[in-house]
C-alpha atoms as a PDB file:
ATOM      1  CA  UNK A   1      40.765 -42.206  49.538  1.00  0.00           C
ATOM      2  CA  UNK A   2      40.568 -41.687  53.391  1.00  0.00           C
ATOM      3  CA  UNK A   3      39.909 -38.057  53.014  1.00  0.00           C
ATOM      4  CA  UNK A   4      37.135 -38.372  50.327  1.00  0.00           C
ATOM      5  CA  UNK A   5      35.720 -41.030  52.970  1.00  0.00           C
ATOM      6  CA  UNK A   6      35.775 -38.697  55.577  1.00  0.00           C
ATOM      7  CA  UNK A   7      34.389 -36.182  53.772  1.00  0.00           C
ATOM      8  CA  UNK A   8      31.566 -38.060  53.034  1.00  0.00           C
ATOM      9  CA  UNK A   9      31.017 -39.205  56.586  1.00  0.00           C
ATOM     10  CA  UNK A  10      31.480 -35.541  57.846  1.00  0.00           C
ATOM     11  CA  UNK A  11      29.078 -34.249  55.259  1.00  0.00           C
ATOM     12  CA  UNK A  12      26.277 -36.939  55.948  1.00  0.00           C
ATOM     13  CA  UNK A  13      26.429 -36.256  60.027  1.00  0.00           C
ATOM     14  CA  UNK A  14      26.237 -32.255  58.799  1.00  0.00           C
ATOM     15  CA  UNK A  15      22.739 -33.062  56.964  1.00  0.00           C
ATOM     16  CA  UNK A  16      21.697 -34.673  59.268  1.00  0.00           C
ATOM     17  CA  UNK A  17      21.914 -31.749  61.931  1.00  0.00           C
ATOM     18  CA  UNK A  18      19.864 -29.830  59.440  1.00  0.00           C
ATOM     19  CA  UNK A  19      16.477 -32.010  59.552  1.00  0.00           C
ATOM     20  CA  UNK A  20      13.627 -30.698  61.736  1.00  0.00           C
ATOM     21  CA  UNK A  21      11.439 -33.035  63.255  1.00  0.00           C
ATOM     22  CA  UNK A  22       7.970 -33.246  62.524  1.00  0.00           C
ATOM     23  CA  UNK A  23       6.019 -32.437  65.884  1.00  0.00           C
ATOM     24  CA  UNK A  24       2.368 -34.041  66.446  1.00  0.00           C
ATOM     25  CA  UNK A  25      -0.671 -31.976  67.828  1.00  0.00           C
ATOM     26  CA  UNK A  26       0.460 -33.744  71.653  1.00  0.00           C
ATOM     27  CA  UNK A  27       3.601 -32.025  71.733  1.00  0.00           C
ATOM     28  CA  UNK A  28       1.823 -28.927  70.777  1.00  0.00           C
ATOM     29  CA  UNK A  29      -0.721 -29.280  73.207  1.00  0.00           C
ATOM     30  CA  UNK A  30       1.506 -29.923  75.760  1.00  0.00           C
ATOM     31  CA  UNK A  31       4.599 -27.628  75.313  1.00  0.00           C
ATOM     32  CA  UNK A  32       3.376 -24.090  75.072  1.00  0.00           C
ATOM     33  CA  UNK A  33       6.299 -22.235  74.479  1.00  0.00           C
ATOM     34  CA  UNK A  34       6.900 -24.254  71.442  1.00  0.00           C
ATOM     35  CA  UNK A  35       3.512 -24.136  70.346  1.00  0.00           C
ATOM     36  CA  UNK A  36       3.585 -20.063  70.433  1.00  0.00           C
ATOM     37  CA  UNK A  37       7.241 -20.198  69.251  1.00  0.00           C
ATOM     38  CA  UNK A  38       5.870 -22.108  66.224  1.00  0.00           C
ATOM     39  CA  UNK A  39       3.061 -19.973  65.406  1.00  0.00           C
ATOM     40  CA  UNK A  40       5.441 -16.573  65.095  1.00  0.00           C
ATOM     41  CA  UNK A  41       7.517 -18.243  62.479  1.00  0.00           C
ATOM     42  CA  UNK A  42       4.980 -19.811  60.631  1.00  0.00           C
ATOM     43  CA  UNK A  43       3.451 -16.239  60.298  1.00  0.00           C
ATOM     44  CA  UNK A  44       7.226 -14.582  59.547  1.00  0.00           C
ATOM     45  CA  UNK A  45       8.059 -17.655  57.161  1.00  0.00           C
ATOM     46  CA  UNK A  46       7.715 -16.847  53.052  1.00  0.00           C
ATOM     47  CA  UNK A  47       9.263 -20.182  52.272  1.00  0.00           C
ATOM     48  CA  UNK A  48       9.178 -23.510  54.257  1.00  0.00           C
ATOM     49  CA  UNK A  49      10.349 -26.539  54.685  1.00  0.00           C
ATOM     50  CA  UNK A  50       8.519 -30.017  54.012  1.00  0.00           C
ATOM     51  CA  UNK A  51       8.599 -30.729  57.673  1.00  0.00           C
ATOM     52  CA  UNK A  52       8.414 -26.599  58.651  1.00  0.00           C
ATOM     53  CA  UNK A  53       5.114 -27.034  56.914  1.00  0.00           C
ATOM     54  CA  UNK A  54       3.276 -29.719  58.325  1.00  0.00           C
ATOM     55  CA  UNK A  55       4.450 -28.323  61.818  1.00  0.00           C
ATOM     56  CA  UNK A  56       2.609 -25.149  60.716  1.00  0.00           C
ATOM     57  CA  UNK A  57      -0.144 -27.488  59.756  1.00  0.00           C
ATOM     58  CA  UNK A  58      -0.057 -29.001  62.937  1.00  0.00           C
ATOM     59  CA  UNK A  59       0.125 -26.111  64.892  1.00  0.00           C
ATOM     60  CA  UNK A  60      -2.502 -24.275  62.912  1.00  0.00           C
ATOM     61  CA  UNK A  61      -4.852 -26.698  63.885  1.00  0.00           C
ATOM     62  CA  UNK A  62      -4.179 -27.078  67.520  1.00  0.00           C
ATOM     63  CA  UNK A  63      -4.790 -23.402  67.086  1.00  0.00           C
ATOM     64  CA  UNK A  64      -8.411 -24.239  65.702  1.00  0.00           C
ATOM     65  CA  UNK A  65      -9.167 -26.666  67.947  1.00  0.00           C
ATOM     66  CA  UNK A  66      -8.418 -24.926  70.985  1.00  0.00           C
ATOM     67  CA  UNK A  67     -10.528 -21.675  69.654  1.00  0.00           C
ATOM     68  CA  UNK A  68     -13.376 -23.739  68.936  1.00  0.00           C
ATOM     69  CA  UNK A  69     -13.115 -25.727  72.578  1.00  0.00           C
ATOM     70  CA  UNK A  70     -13.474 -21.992  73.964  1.00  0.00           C
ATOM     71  CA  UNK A  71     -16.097 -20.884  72.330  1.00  0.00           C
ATOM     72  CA  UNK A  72     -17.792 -23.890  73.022  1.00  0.00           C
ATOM     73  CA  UNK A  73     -17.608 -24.135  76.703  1.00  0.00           C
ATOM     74  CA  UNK A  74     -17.494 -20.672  77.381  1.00  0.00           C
ATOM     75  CA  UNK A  75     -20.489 -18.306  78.480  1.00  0.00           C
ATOM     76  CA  UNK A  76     -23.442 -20.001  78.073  1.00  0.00           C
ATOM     77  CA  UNK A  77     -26.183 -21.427  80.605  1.00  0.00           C
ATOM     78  CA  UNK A  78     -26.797 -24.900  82.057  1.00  0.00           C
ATOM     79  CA  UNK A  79     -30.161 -23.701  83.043  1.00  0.00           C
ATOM     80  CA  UNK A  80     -32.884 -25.964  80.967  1.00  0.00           C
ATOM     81  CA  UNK A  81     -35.091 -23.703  81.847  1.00  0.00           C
ATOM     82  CA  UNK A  82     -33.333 -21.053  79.781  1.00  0.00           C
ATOM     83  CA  UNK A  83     -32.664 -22.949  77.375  1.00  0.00           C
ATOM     84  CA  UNK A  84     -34.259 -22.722  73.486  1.00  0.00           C
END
């Protein structure tokens, strides 16, 4: 009985070690290295996770909305004069 018991403990604390978190757009934002990190596997993965995939999610759009924040401030004149 005790070793069945902790064999169930010892197997619930090992699946547990297994879950990754779920990071938000913030973290991404904020922590580079994970945000590039995350990127290369999400292009290497063939088969995720439900939390790998919402991090790729995630990440994917930080992606977007940092391209589109370039392109919007960059180049460009502040001239009205120039201006359409």
């Amino acid at each position: 009985m005790k070793k069945t018991l902790l064999l169930a403990v010892l197997g619930a604390m090992l699946a547990g070690c297994a879950h990754q978190p779920v990071y938000t757009a913030h973290y991404y934002r904020t922590h580079k290295t994970a945000f590039k990190k995350e990127l290369a596997f999400c292009a290497k993965a063939e088969k995720l996770s439900g939390s790998e995939e919402k991090n790729c999610q995630t990440a994917h759009r930080v992606q977007s909305d940092e391209e589109a924040a370039a392109g919007l401030f960059s180049g460009g004149t502040n001239n009205p004069a120039l201006l359409p």
